[in-house]
PDB file of N, CA and C in Angstrom:
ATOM      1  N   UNK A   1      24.050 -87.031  -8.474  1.00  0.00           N
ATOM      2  CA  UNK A   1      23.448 -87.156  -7.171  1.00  0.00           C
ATOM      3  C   UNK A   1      23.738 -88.525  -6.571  1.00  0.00           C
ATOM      4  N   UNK A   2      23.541 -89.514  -7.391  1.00  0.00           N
ATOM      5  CA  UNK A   2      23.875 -91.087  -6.917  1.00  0.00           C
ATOM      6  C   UNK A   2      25.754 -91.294  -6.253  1.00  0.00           C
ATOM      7  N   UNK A   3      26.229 -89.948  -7.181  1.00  0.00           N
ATOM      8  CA  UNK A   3      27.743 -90.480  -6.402  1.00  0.00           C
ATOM      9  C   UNK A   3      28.007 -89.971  -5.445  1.00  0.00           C
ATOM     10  N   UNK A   4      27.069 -88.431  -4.925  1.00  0.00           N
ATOM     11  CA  UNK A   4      27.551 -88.349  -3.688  1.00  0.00           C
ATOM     12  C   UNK A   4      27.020 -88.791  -2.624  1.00  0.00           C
ATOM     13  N   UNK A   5      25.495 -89.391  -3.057  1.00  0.00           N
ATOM     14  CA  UNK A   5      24.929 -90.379  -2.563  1.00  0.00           C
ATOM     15  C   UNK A   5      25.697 -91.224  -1.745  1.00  0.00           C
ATOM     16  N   UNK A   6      26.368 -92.169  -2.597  1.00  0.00           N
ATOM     17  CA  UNK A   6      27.601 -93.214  -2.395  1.00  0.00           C
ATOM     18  C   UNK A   6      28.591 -92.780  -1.992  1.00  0.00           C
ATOM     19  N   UNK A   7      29.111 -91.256  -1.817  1.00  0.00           N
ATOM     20  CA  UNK A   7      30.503 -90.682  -1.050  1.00  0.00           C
ATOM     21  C   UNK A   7      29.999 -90.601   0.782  1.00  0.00           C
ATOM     22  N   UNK A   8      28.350 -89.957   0.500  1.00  0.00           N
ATOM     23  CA  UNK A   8      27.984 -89.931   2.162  1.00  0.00           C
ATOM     24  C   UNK A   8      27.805 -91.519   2.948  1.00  0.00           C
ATOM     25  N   UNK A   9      27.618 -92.237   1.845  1.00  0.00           N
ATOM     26  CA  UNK A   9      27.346 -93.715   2.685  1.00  0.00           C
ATOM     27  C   UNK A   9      28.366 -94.191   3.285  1.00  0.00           C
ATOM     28  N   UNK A  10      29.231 -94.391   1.811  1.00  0.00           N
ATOM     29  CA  UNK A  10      30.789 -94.246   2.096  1.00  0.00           C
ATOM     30  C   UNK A  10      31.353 -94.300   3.725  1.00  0.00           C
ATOM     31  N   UNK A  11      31.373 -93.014   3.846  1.00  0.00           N
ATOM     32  CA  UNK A  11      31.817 -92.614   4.852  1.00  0.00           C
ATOM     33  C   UNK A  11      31.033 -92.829   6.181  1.00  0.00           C
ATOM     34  N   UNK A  12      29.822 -92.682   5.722  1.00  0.00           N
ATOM     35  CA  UNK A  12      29.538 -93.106   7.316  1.00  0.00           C
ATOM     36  C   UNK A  12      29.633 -94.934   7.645  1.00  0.00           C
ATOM     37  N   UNK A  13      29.801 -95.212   6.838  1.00  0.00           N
ATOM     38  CA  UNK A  13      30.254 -96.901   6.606  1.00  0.00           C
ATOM     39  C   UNK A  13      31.997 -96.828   7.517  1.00  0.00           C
ATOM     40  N   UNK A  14      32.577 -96.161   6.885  1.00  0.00           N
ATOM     41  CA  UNK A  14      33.940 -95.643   7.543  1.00  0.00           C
ATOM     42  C   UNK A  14      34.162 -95.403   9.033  1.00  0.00           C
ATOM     43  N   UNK A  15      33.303 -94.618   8.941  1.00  0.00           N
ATOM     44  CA  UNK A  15      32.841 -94.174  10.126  1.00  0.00           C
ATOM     45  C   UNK A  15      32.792 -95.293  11.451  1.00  0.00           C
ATOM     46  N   UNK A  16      31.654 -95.960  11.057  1.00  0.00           N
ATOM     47  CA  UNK A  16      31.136 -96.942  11.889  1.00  0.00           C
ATOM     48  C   UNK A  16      32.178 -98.043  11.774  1.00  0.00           C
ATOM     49  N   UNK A  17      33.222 -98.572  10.871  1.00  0.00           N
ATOM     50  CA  UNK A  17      34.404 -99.394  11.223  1.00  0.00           C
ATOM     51  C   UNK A  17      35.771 -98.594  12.273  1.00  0.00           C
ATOM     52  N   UNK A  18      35.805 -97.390  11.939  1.00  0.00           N
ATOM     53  CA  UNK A  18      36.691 -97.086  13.210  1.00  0.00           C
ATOM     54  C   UNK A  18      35.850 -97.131  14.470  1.00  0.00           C
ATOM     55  N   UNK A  19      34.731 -96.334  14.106  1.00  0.00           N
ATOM     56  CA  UNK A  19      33.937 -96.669  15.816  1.00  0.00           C
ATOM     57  C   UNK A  19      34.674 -98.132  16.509  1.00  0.00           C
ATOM     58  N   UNK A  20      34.044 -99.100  15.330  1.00  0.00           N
ATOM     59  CA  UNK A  20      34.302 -99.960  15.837  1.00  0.00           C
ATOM     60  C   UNK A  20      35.619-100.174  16.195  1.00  0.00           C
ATOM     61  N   UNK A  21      36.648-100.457  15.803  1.00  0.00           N
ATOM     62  CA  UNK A  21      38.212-100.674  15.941  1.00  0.00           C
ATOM     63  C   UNK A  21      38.612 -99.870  16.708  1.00  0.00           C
ATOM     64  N   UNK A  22      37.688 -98.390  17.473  1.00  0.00           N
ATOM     65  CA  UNK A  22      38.186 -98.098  18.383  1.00  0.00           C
ATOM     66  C   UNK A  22      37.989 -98.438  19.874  1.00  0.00           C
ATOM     67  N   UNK A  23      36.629 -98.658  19.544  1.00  0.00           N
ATOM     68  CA  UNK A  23      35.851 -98.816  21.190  1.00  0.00           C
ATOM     69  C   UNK A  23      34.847-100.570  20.957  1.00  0.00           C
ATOM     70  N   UNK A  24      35.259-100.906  20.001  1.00  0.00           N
ATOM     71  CA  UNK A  24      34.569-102.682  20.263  1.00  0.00           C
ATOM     72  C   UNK A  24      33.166-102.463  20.040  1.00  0.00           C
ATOM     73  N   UNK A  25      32.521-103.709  20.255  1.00  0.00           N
ATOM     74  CA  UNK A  25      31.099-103.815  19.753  1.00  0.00           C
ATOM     75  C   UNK A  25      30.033-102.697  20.150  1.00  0.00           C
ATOM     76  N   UNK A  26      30.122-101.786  21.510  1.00  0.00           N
ATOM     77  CA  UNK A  26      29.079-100.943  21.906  1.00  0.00           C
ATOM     78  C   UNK A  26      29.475 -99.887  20.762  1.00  0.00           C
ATOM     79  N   UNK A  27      30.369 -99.654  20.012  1.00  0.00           N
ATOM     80  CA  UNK A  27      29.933 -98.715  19.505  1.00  0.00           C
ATOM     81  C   UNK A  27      29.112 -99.100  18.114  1.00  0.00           C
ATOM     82  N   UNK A  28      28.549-100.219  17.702  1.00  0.00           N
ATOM     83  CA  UNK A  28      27.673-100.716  16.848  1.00  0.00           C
ATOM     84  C   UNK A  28      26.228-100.524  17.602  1.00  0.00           C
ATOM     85  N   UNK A  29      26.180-100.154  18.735  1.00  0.00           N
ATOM     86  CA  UNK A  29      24.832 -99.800  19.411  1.00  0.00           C
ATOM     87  C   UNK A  29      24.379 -98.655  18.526  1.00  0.00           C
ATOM     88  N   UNK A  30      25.651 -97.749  19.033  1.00  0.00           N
ATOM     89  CA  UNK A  30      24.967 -96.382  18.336  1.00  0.00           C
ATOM     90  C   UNK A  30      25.552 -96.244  17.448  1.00  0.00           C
ATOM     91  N   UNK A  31      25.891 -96.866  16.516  1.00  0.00           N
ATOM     92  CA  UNK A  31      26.373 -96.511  15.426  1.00  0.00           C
ATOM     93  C   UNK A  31      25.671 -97.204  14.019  1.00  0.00           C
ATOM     94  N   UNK A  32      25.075 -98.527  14.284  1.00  0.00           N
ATOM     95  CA  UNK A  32      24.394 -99.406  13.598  1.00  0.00           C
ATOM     96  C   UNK A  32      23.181 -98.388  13.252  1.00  0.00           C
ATOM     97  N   UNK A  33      22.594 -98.009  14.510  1.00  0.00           N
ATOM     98  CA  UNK A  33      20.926 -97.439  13.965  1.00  0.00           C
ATOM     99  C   UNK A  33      20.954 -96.701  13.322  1.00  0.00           C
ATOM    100  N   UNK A  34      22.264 -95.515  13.380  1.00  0.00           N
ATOM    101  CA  UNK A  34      22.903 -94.290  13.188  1.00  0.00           C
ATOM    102  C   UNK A  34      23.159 -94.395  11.813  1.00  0.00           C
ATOM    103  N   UNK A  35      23.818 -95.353  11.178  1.00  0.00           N
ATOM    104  CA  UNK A  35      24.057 -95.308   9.937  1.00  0.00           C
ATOM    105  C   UNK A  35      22.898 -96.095   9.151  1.00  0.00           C
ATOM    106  N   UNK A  36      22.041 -96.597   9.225  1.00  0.00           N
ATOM    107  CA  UNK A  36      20.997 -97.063   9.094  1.00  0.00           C
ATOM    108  C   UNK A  36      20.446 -95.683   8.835  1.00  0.00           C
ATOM    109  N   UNK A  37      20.144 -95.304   9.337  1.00  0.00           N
ATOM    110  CA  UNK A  37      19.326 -93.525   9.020  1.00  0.00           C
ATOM    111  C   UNK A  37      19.997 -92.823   7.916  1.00  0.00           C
ATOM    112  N   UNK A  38      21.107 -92.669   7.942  1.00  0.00           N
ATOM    113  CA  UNK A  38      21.931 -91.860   7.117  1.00  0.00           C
ATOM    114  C   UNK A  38      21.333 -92.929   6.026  1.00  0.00           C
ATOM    115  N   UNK A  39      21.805 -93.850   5.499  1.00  0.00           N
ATOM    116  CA  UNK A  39      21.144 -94.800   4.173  1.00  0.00           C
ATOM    117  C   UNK A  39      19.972 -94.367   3.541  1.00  0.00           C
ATOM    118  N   UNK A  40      18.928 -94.545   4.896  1.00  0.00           N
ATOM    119  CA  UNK A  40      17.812 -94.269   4.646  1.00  0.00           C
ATOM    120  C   UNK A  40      17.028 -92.891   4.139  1.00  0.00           C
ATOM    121  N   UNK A  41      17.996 -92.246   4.369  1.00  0.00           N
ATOM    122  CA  UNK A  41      17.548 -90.594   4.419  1.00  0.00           C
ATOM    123  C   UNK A  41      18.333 -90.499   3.108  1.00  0.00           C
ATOM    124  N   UNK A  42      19.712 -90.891   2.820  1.00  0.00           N
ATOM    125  CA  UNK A  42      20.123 -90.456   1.755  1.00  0.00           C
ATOM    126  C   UNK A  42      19.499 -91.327  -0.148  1.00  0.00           C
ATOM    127  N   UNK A  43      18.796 -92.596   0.852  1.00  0.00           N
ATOM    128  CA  UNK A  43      17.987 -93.619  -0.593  1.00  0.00           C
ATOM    129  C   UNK A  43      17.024 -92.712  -0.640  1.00  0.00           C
ATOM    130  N   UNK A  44      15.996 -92.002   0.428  1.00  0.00           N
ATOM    131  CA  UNK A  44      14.884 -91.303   0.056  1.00  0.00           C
ATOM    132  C   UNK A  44      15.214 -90.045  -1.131  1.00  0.00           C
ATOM    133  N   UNK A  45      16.500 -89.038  -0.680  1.00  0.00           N
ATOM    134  CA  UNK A  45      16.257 -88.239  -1.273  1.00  0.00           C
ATOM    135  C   UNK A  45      16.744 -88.266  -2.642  1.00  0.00           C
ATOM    136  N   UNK A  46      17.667 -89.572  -3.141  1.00  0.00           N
ATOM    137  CA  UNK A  46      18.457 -90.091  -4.539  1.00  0.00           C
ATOM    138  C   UNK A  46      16.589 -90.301  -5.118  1.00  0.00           C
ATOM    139  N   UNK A  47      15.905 -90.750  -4.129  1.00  0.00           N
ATOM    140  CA  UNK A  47      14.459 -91.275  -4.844  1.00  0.00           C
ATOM    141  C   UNK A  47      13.536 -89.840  -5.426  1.00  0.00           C
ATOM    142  N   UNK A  48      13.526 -89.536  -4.692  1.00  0.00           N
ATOM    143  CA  UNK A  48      12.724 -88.435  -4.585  1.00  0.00           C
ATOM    144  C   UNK A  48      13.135 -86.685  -5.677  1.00  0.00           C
ATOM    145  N   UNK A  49      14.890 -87.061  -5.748  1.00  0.00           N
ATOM    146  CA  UNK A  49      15.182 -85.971  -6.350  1.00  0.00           C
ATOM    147  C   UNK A  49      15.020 -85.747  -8.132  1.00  0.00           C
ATOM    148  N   UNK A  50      14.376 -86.588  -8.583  1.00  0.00           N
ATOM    149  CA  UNK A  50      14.364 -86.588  -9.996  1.00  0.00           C
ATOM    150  C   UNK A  50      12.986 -86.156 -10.454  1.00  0.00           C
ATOM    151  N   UNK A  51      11.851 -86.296  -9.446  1.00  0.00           N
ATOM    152  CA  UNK A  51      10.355 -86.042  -9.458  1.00  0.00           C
ATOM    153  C   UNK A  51      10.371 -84.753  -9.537  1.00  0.00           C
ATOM    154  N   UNK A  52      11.094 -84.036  -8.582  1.00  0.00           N
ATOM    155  CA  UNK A  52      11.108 -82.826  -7.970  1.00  0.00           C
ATOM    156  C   UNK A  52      12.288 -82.074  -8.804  1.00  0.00           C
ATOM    157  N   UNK A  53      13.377 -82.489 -10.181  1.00  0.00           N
ATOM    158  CA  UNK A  53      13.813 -81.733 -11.126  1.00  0.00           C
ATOM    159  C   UNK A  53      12.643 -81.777 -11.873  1.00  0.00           C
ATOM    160  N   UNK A  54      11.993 -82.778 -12.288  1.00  0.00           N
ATOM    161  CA  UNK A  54      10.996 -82.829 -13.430  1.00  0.00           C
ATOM    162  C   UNK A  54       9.643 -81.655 -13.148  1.00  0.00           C
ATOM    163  N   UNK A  55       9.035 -81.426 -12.007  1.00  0.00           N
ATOM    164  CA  UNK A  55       8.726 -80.383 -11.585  1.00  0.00           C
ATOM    165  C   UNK A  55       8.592 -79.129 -11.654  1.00  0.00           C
ATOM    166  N   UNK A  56      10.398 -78.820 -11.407  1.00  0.00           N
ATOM    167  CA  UNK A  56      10.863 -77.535 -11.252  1.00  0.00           C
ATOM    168  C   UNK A  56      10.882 -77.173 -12.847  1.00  0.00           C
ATOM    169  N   UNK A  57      11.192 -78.285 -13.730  1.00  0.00           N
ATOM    170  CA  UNK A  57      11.339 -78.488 -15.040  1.00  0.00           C
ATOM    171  C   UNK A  57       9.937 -77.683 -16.174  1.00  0.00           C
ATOM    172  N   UNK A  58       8.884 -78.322 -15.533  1.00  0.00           N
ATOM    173  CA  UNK A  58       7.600 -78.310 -16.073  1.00  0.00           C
ATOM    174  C   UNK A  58       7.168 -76.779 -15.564  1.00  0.00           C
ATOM    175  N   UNK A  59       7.692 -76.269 -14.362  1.00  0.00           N
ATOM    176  CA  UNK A  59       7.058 -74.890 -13.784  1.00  0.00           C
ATOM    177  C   UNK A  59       8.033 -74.082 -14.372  1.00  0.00           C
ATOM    178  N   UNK A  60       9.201 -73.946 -14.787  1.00  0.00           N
ATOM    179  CA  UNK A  60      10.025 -73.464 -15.712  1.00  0.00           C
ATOM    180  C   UNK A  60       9.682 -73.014 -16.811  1.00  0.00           C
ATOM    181  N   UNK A  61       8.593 -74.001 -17.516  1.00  0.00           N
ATOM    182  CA  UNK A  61       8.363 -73.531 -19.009  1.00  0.00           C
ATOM    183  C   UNK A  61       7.357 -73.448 -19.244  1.00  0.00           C
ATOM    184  N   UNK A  62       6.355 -73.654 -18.330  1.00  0.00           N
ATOM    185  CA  UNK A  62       4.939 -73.015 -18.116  1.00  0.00           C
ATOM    186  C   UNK A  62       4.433 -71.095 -18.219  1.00  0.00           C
ATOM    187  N   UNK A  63       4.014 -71.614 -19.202  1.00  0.00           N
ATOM    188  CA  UNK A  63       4.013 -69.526 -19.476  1.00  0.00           C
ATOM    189  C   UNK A  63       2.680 -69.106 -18.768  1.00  0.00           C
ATOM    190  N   UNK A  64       2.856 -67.888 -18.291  1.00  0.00           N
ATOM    191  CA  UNK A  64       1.357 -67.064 -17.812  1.00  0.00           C
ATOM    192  C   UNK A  64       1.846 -66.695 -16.706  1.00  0.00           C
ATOM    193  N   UNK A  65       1.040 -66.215 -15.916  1.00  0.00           N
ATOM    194  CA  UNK A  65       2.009 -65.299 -14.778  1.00  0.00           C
ATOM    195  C   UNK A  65       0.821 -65.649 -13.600  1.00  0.00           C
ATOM    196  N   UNK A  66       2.310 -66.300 -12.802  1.00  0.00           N
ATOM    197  CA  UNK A  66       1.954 -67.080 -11.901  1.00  0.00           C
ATOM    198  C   UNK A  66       1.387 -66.222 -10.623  1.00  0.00           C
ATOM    199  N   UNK A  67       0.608 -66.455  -9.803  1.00  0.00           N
ATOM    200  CA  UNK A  67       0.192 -65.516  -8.421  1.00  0.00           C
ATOM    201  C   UNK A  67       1.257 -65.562  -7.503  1.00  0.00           C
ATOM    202  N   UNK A  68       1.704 -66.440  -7.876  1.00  0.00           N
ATOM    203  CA  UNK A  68       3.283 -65.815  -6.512  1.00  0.00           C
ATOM    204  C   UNK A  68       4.586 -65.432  -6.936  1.00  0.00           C
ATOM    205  N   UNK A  69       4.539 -64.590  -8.385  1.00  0.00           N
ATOM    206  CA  UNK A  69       5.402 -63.441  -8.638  1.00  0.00           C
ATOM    207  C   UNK A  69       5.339 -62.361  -7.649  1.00  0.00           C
ATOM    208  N   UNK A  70       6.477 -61.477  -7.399  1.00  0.00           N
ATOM    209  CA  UNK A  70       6.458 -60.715  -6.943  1.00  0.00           C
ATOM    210  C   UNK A  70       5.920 -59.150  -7.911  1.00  0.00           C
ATOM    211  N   UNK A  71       4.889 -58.657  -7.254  1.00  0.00           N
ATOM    212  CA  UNK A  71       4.521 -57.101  -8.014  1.00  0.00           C
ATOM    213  C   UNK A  71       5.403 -57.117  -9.060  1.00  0.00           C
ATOM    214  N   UNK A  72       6.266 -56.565  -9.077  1.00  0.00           N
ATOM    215  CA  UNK A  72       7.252 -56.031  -9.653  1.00  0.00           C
ATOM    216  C   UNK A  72       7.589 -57.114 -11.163  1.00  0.00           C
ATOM    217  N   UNK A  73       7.643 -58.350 -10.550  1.00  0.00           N
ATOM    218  CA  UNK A  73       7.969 -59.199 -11.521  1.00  0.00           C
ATOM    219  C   UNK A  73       6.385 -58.815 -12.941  1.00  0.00           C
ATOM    220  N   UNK A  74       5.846 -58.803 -12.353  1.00  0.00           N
ATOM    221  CA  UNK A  74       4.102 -58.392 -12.457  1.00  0.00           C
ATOM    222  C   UNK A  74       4.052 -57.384 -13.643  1.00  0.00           C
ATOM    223  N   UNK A  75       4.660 -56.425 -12.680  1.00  0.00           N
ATOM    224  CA  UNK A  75       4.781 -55.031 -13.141  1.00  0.00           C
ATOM    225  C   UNK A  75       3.823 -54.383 -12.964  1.00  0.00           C
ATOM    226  N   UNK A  76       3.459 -54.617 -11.666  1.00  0.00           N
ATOM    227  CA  UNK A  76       2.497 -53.737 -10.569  1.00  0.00           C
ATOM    228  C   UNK A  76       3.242 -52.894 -10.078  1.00  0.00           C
ATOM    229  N   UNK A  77       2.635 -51.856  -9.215  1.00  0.00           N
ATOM    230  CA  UNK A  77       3.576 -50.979  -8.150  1.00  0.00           C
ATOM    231  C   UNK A  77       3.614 -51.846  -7.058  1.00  0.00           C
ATOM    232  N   UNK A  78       5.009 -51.338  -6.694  1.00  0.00           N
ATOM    233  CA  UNK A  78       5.141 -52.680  -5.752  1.00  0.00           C
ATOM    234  C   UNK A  78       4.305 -52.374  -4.148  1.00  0.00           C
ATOM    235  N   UNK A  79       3.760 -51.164  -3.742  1.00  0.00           N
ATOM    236  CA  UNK A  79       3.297 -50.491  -2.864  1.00  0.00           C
ATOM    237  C   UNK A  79       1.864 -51.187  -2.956  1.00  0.00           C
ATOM    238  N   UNK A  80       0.909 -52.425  -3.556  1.00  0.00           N
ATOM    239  CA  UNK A  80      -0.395 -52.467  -3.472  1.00  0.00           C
ATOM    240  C   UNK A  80      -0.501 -53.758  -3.499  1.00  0.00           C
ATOM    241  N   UNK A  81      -0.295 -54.727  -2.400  1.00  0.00           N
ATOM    242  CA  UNK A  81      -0.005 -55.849  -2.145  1.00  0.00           C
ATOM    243  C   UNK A  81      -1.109 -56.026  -1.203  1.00  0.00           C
ATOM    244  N   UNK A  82      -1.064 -57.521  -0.910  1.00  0.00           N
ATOM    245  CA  UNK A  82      -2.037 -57.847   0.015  1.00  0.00           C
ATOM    246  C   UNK A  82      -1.479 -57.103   1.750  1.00  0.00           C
ATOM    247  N   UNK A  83      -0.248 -57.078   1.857  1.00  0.00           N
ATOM    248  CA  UNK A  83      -0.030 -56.650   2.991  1.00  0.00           C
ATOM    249  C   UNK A  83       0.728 -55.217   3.071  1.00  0.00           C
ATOM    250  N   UNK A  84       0.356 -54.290   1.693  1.00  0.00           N
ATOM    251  CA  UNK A  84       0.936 -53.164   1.641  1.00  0.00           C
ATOM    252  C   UNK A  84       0.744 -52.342   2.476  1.00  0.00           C
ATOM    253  N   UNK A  85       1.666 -51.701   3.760  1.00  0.00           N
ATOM    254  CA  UNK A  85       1.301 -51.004   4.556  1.00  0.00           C
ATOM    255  C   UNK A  85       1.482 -51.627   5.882  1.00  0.00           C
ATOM    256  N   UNK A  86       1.053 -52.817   6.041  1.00  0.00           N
ATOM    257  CA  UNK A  86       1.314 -53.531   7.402  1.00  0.00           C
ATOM    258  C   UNK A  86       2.163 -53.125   8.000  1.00  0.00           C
ATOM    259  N   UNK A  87       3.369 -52.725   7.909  1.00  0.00           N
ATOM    260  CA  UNK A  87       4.545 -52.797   8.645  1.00  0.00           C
ATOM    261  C   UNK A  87       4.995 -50.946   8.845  1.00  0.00           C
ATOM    262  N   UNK A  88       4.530 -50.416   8.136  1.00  0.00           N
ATOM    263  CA  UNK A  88       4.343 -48.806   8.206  1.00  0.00           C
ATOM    264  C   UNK A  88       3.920 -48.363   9.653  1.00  0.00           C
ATOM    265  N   UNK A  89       4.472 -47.167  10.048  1.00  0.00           N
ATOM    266  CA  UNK A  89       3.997 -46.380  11.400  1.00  0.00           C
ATOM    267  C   UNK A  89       2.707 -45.359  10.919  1.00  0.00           C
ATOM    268  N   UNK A  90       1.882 -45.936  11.525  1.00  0.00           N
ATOM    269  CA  UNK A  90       1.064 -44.735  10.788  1.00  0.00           C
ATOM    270  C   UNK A  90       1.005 -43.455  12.231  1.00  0.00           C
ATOM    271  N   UNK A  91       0.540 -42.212  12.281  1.00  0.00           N
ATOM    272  CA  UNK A  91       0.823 -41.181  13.535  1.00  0.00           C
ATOM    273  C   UNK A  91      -0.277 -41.473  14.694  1.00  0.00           C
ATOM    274  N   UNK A  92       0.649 -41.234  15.552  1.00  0.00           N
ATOM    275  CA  UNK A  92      -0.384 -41.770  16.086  1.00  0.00           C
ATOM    276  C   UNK A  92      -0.966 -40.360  17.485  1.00  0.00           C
ATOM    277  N   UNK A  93      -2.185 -40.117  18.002  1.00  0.00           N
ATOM    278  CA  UNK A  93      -2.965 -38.996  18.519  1.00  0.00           C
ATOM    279  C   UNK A  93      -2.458 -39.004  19.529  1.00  0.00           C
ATOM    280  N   UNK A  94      -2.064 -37.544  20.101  1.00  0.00           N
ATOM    281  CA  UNK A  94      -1.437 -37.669  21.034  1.00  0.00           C
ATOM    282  C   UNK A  94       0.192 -37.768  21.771  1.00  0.00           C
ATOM    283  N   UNK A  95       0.348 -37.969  20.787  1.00  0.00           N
ATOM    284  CA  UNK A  95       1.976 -38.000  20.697  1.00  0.00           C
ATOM    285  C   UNK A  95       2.883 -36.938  20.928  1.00  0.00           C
ATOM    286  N   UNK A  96       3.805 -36.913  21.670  1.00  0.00           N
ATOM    287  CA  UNK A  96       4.740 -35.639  22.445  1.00  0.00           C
ATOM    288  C   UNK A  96       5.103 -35.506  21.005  1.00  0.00           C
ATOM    289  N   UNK A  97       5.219 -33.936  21.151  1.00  0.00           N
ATOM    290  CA  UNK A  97       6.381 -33.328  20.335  1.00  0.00           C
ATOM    291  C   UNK A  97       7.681 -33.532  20.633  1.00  0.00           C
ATOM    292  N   UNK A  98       8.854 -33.643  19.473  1.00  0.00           N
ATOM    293  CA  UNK A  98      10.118 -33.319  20.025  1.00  0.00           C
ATOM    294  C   UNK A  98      10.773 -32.269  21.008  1.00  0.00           C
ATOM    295  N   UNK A  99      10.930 -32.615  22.051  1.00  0.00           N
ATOM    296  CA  UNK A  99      12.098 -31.248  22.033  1.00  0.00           C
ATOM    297  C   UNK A  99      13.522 -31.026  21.995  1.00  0.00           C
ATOM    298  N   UNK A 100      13.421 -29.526  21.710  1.00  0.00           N
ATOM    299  CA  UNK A 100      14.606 -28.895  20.572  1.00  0.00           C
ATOM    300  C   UNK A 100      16.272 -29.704  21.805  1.00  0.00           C
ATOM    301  N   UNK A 101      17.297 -29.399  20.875  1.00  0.00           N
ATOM    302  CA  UNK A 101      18.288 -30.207  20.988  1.00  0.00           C
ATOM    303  C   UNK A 101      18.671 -29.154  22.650  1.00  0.00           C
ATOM    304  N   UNK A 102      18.620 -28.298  22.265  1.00  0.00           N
ATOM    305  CA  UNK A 102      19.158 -27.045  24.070  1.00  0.00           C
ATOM    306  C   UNK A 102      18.279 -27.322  25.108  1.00  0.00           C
ATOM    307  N   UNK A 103      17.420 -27.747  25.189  1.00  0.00           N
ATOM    308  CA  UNK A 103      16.577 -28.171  26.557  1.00  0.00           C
ATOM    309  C   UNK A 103      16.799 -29.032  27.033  1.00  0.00           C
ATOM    310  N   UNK A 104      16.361 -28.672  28.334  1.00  0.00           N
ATOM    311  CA  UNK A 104      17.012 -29.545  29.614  1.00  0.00           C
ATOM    312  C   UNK A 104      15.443 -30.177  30.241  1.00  0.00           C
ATOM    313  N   UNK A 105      15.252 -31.155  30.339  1.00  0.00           N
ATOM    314  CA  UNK A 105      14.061 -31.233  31.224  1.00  0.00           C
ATOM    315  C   UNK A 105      14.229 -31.422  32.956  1.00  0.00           C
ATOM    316  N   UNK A 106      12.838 -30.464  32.912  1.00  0.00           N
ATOM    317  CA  UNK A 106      12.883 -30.695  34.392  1.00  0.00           C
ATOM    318  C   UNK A 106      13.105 -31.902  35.576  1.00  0.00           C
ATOM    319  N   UNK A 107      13.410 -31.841  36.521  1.00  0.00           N
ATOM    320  CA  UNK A 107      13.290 -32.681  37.351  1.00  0.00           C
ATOM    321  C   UNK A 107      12.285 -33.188  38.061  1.00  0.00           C
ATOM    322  N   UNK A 108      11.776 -33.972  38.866  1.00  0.00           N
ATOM    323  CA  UNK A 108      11.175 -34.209  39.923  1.00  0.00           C
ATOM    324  C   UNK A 108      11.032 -33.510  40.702  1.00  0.00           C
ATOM    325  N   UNK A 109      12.041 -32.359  41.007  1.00  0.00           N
ATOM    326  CA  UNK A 109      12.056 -31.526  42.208  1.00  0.00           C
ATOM    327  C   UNK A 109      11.523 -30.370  41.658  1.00  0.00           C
ATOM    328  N   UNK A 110      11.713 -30.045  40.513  1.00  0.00           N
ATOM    329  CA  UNK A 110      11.168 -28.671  40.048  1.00  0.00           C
ATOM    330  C   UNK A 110      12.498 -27.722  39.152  1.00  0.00           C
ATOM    331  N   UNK A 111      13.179 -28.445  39.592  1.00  0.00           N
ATOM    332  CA  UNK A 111      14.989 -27.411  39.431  1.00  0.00           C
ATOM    333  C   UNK A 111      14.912 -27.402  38.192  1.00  0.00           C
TER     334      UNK A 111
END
């Protein structure tokens, strides 16, 4: 993680010397803050990403069965969920029948 860390800095380091060598000091306006962020965003997540293997690490080998398996993982039916059914048509009163494929419906006029 630290080297591609150092490949994205890299480059936006790169980056910001052609800016420069192409267009002179304004492009250190936007390019200074610009790569400043990229640093910053890429030191946070070199920081942050070893907490968050150790984590994934520890919930890995934690036995018992967790509430946000899926049913199935469970070995429930998968049909009896908190939102089983939600998304189903249920019939509803009132509702036209089909009609058959040879009919013509009437018009407005009566024809």
């Amino acid at each position: 993680m630290a080297r591609l860390a150092g490949a994205v800095i890299g480059m936006a380091a790169v980056a910001l010397g052609f800016g420069y060598l192409a267009f002179g000091w304004p492009a250190l306006l936007l390019g200074g803050p610009l790569f400043v962020g990229v640093a910053l965003t890429v030191v946070v997540l070199v920081l942050t990403e070893r907490p968050r293997a150790l984590l994934r690490e520890r919930r890995e080998t934690r036995t018992g069965d967790s509430p946000w398996k899926s049913a199935v993982e469970r070995g429930e039916r998968a049909g009896s969920g908190l939102m089983s059914g939600f998304f189903e048509l249920s019939p509803q009163a009132g509702a036209e029948e089909p009609v058959p494929s040879g009919a013509r419906p009437t018009g407005v006029d009566g024809r």
